[in-house]
C-alpha atoms as a PDB file:
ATOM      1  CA  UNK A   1       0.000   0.000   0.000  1.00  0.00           C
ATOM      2  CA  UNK A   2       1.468   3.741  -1.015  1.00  0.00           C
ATOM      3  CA  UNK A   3       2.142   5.774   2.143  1.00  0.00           C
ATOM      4  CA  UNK A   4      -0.102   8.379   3.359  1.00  0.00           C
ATOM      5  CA  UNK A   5       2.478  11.151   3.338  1.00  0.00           C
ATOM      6  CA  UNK A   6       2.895  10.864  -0.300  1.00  0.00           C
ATOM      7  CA  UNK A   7      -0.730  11.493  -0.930  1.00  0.00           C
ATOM      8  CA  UNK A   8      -0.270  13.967   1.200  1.00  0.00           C
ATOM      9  CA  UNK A   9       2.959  15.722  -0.790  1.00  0.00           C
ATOM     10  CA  UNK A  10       0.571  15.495  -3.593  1.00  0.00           C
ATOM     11  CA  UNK A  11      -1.973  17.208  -2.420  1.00  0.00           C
ATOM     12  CA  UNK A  12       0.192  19.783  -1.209  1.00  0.00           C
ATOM     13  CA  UNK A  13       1.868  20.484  -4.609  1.00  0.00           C
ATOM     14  CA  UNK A  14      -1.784  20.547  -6.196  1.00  0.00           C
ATOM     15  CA  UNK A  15      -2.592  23.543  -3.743  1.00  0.00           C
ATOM     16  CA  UNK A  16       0.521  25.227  -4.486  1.00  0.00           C
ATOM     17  CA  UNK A  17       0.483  24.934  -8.266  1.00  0.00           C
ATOM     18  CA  UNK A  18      -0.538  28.060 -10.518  1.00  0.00           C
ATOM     19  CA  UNK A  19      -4.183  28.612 -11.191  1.00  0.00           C
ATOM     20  CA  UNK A  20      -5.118  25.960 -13.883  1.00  0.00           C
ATOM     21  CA  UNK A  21      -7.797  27.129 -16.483  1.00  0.00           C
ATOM     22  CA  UNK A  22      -9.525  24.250 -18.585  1.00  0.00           C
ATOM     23  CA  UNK A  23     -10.097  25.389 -21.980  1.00  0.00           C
ATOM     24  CA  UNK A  24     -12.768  23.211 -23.690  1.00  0.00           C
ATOM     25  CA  UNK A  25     -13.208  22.964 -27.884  1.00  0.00           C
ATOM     26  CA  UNK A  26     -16.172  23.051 -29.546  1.00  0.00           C
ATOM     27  CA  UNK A  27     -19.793  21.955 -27.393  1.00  0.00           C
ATOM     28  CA  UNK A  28     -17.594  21.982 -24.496  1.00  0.00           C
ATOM     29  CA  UNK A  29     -16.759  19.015 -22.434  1.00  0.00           C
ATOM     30  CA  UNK A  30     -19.204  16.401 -20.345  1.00  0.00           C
ATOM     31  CA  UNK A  31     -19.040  15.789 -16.985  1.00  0.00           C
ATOM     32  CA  UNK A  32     -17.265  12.083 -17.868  1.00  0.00           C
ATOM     33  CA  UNK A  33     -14.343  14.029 -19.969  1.00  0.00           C
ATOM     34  CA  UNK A  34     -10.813  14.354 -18.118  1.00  0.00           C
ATOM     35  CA  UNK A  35     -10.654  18.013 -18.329  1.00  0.00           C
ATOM     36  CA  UNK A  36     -13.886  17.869 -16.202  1.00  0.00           C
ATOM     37  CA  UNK A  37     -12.550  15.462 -13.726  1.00  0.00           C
ATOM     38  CA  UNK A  38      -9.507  17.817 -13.283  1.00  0.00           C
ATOM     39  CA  UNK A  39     -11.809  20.898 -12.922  1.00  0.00           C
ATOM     40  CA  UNK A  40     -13.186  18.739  -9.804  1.00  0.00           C
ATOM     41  CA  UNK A  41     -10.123  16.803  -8.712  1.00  0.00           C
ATOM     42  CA  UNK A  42      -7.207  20.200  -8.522  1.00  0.00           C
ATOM     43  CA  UNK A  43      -8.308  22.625  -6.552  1.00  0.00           C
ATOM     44  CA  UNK A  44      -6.968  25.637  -8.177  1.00  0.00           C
ATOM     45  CA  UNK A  45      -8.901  24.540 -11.201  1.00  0.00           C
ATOM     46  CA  UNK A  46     -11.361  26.604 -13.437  1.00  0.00           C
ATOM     47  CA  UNK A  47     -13.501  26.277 -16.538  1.00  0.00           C
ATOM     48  CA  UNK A  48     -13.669  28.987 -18.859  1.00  0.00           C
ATOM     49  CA  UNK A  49     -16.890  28.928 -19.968  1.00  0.00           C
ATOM     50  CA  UNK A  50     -18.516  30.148 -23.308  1.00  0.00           C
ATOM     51  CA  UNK A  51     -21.829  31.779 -23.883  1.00  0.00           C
ATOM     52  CA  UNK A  52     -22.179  29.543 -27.186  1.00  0.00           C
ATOM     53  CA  UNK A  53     -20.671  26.147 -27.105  1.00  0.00           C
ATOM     54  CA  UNK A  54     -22.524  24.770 -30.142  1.00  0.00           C
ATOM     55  CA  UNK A  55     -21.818  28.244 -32.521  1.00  0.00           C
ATOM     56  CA  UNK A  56     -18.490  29.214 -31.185  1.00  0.00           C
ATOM     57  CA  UNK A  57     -17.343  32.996 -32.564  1.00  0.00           C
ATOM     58  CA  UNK A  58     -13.471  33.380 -31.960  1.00  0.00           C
ATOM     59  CA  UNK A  59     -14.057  37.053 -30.350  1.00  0.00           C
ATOM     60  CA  UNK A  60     -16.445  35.754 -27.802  1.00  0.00           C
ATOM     61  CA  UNK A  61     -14.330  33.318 -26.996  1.00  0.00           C
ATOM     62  CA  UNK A  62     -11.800  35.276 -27.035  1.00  0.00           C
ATOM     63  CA  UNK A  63     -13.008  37.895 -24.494  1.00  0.00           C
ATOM     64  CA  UNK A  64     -13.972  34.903 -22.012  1.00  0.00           C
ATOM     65  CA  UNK A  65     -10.673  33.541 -22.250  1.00  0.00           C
ATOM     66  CA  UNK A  66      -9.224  36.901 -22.078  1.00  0.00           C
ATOM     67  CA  UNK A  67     -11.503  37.954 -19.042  1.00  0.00           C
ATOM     68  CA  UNK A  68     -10.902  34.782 -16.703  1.00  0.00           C
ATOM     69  CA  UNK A  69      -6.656  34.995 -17.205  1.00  0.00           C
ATOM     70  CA  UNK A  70      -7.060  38.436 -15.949  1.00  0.00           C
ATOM     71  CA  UNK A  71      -8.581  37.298 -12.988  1.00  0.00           C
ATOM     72  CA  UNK A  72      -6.351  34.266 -12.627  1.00  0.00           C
ATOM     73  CA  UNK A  73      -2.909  35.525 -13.488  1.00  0.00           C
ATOM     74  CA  UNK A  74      -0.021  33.622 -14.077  1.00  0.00           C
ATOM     75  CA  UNK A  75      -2.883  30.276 -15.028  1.00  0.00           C
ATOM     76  CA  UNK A  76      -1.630  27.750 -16.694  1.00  0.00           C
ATOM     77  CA  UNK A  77      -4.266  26.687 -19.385  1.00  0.00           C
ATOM     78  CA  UNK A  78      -4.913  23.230 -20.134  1.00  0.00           C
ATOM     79  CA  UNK A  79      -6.756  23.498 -24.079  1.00  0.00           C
ATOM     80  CA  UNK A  80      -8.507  20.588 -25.819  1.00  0.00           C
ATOM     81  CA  UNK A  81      -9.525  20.364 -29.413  1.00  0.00           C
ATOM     82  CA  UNK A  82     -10.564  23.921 -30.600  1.00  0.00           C
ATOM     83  CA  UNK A  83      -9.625  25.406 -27.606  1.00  0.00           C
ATOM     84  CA  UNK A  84      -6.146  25.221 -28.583  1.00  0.00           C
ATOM     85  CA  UNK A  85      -6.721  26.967 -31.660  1.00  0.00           C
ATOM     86  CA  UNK A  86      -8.132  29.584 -29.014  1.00  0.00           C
ATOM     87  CA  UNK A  87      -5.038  29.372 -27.019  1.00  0.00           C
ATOM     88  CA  UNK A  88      -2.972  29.750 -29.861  1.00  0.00           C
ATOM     89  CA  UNK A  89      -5.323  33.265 -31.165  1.00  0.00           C
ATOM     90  CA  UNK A  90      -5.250  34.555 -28.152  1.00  0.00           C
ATOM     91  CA  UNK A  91      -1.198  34.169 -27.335  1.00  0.00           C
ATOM     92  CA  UNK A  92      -0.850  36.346 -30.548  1.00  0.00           C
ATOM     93  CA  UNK A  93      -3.389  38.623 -29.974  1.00  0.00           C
ATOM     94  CA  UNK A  94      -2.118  39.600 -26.704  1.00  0.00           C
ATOM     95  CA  UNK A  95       1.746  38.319 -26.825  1.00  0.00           C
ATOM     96  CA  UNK A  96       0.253  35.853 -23.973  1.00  0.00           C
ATOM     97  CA  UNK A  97       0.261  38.398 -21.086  1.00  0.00           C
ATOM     98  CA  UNK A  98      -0.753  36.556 -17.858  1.00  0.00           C
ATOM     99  CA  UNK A  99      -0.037  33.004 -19.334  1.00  0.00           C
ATOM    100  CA  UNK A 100       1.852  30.795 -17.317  1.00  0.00           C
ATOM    101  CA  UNK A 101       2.103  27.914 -19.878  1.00  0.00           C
ATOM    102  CA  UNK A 102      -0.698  25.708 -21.790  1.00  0.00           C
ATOM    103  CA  UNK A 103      -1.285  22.287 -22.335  1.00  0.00           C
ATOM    104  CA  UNK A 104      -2.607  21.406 -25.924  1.00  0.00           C
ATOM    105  CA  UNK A 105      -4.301  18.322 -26.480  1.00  0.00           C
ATOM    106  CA  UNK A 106      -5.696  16.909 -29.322  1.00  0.00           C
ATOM    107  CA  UNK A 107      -5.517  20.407 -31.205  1.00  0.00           C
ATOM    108  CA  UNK A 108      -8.764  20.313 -33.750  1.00  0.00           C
ATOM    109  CA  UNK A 109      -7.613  21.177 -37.212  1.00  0.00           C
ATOM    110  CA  UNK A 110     -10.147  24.048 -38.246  1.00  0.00           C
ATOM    111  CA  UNK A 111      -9.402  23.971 -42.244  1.00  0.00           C
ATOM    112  CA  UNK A 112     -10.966  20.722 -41.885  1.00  0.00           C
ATOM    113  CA  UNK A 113     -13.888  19.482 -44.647  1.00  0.00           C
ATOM    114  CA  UNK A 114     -17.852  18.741 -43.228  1.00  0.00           C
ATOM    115  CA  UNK A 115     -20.348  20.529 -40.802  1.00  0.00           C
ATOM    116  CA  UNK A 116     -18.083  20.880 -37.651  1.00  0.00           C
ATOM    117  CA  UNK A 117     -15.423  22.337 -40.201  1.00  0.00           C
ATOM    118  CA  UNK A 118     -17.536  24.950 -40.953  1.00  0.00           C
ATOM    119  CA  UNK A 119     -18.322  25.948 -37.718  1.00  0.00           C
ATOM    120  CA  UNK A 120     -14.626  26.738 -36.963  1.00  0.00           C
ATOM    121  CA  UNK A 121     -13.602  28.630 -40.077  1.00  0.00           C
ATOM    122  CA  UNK A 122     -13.912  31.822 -37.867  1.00  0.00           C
ATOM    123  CA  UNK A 123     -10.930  30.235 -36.001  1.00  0.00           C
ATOM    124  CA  UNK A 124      -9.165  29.770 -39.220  1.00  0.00           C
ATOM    125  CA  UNK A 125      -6.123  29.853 -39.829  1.00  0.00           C
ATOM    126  CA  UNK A 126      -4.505  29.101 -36.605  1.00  0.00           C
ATOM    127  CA  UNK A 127      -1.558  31.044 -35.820  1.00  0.00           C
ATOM    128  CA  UNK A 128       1.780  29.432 -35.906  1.00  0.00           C
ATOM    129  CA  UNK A 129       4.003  31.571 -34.329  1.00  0.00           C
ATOM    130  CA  UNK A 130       5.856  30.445 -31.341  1.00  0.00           C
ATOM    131  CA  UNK A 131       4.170  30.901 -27.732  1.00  0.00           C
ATOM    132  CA  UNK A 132       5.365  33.247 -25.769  1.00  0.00           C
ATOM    133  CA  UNK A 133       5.503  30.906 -22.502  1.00  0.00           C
ATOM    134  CA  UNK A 134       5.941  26.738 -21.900  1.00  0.00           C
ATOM    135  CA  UNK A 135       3.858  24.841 -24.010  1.00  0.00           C
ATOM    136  CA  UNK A 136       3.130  20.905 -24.502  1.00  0.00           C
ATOM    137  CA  UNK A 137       1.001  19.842 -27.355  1.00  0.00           C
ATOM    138  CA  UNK A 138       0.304  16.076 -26.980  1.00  0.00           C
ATOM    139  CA  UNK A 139      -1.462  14.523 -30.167  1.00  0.00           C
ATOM    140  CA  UNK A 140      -2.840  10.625 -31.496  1.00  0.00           C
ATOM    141  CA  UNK A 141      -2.637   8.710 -34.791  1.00  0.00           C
ATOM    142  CA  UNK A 142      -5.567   8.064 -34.638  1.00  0.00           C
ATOM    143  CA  UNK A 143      -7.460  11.186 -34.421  1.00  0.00           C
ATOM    144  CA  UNK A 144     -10.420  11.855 -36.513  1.00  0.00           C
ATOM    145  CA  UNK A 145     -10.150  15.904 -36.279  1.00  0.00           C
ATOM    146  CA  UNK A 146      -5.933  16.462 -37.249  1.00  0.00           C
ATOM    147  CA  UNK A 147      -3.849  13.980 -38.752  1.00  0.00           C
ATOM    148  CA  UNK A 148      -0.573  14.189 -36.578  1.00  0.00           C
ATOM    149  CA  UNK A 149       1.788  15.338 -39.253  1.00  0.00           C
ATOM    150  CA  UNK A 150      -0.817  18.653 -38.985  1.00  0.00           C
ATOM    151  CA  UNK A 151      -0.098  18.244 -34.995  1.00  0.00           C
ATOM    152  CA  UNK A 152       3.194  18.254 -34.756  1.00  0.00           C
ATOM    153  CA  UNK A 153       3.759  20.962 -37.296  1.00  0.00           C
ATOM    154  CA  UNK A 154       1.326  23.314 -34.968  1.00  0.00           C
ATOM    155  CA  UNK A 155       3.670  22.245 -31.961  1.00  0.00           C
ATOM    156  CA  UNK A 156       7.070  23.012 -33.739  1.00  0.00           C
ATOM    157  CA  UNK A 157       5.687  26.814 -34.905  1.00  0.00           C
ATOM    158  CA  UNK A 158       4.490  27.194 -31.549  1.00  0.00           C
ATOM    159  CA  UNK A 159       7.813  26.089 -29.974  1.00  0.00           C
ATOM    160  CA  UNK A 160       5.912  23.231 -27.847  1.00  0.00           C
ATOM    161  CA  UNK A 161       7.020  19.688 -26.675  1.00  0.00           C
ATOM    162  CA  UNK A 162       5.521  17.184 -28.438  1.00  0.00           C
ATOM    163  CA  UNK A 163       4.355  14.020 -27.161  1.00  0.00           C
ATOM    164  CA  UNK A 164       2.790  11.152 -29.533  1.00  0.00           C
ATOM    165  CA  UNK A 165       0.241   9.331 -27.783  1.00  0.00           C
ATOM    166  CA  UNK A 166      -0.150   6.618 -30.660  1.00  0.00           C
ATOM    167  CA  UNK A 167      -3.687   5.536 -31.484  1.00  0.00           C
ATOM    168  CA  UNK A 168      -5.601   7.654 -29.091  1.00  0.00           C
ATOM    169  CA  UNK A 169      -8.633   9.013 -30.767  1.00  0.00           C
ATOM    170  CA  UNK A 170      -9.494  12.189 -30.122  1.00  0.00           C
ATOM    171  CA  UNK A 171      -8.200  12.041 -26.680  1.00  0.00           C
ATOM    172  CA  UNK A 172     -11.539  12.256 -24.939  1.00  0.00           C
ATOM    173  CA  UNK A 173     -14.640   9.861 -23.362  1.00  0.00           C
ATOM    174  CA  UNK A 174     -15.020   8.425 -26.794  1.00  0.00           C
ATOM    175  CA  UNK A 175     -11.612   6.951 -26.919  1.00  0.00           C
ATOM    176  CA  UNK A 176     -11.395   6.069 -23.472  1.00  0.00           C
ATOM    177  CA  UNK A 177      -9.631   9.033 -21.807  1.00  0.00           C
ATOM    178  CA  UNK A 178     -11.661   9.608 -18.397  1.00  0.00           C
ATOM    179  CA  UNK A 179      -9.835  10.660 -15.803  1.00  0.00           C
ATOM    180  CA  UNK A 180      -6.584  10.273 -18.129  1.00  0.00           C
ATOM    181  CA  UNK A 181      -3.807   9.827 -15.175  1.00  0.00           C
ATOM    182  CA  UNK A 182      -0.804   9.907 -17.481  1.00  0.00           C
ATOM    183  CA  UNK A 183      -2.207  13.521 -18.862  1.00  0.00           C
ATOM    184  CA  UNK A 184      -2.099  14.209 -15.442  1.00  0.00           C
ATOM    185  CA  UNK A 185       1.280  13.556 -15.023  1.00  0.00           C
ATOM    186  CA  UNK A 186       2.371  15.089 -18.237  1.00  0.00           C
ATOM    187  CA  UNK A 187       0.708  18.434 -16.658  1.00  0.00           C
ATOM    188  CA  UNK A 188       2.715  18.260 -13.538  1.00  0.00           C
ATOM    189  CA  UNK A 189       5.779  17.992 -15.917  1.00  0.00           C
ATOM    190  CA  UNK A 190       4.462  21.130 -17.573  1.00  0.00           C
ATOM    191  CA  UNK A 191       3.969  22.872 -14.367  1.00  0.00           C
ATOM    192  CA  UNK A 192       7.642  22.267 -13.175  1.00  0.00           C
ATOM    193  CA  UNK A 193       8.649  23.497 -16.460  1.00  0.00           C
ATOM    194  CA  UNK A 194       6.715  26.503 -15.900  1.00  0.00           C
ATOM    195  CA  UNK A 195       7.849  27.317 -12.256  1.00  0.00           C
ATOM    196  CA  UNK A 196      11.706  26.969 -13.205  1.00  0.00           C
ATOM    197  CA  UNK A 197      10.933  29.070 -16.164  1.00  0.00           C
ATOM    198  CA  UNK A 198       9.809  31.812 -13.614  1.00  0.00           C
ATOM    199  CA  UNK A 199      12.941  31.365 -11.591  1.00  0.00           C
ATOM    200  CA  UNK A 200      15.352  32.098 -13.954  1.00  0.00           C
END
């Protein structure tokens, strides 16, 4: 059996981490999806929510996003499907101020063909210049929204590690990602990154 105190070290190092903002994609995320069991499970977690979730419009989302990193500054944002293509807007709309670093999973390719395509071509094209803070983009083989040649050319112009997770889906309920432990740990690797970034 695993020692109490190292639950407890765990715990501790959840309460002291940055403020983490989930940043859903497009008709945001159920209650089964990991970035909702995070939102429950860290405590210094927090959803940015969207007035439209079905329709998004990049400068609504936009001012949400915008709006809850003022409030939480210094957040490390942890994007999933078109909310990296957010993440990625808003980092050069506003050089990233008050971004700790951002987790991209599964980043949805909005030049895409077929209904949910055109629903993102507001978002279109997404930016490829190279994020102003720590970045991880972590992307499947298998995924039905960006092939991961797409993926891991967004995560070289954004300057991101890069981390194949093989035949994964779309990283989500679908695909069997619930709680999704090892993207757990890849965020505490993130989050280390980020803190020694801030000590240098």
């Amino acid at each position: 059996m695993t020692p109490a105190p190292f639950f407890s070290e765990v715990r501790r190092r959840d309460r002291d981490d940055p403020p983490i903002l989930i940043v859903p994609g497009l008709y945001n995320s159920g209650p089964d999806h990991w970035q909702s069991h995070w939102e429950r499970e860290l405590p210094r977690a927090e959803r940015v929510d969207q007035q439209d979730w079905e329709r998004p419009l990049l400068g609504d989302w936009m001012i949400s996003l915008a709006e809850t990193v003022r409030q939480r500054p210094g957040a490390v944002l942890v994007a999933h499907s078109l909310g990296c293509a957010l993440v990625a807007h808003f980092a050069q709309v506003t050089g990233g101020r008050g971004v700790g670093g951002a987790m991209l999973v599964a980043p949805a390719d909005v030049n895409r063909e077929g209904p949910a395509g055109r629903l993102l071509v507001g978002f279109s094209p997404i930016p490829r210049q190279r994020l102003p803070f720590p970045s991880l983009v972590v992307a499947s083989r298998d995924d039905p929204y960006v092939e991961i040649a797409r993926a891991e050319a967004f995560a070289r112009g954004w300057g991101s590690e890069f981390v194949d997770l093989g035949r994964a889906g779309h990283i989500n309920v679908e695909s069997g990602h619930g709680a999704w432990m090892k993207g757990r740990a890849l965020l505490r690797g993130l989050i280390d990154r980020v803190e020694t970034t801030r000590r240098l």
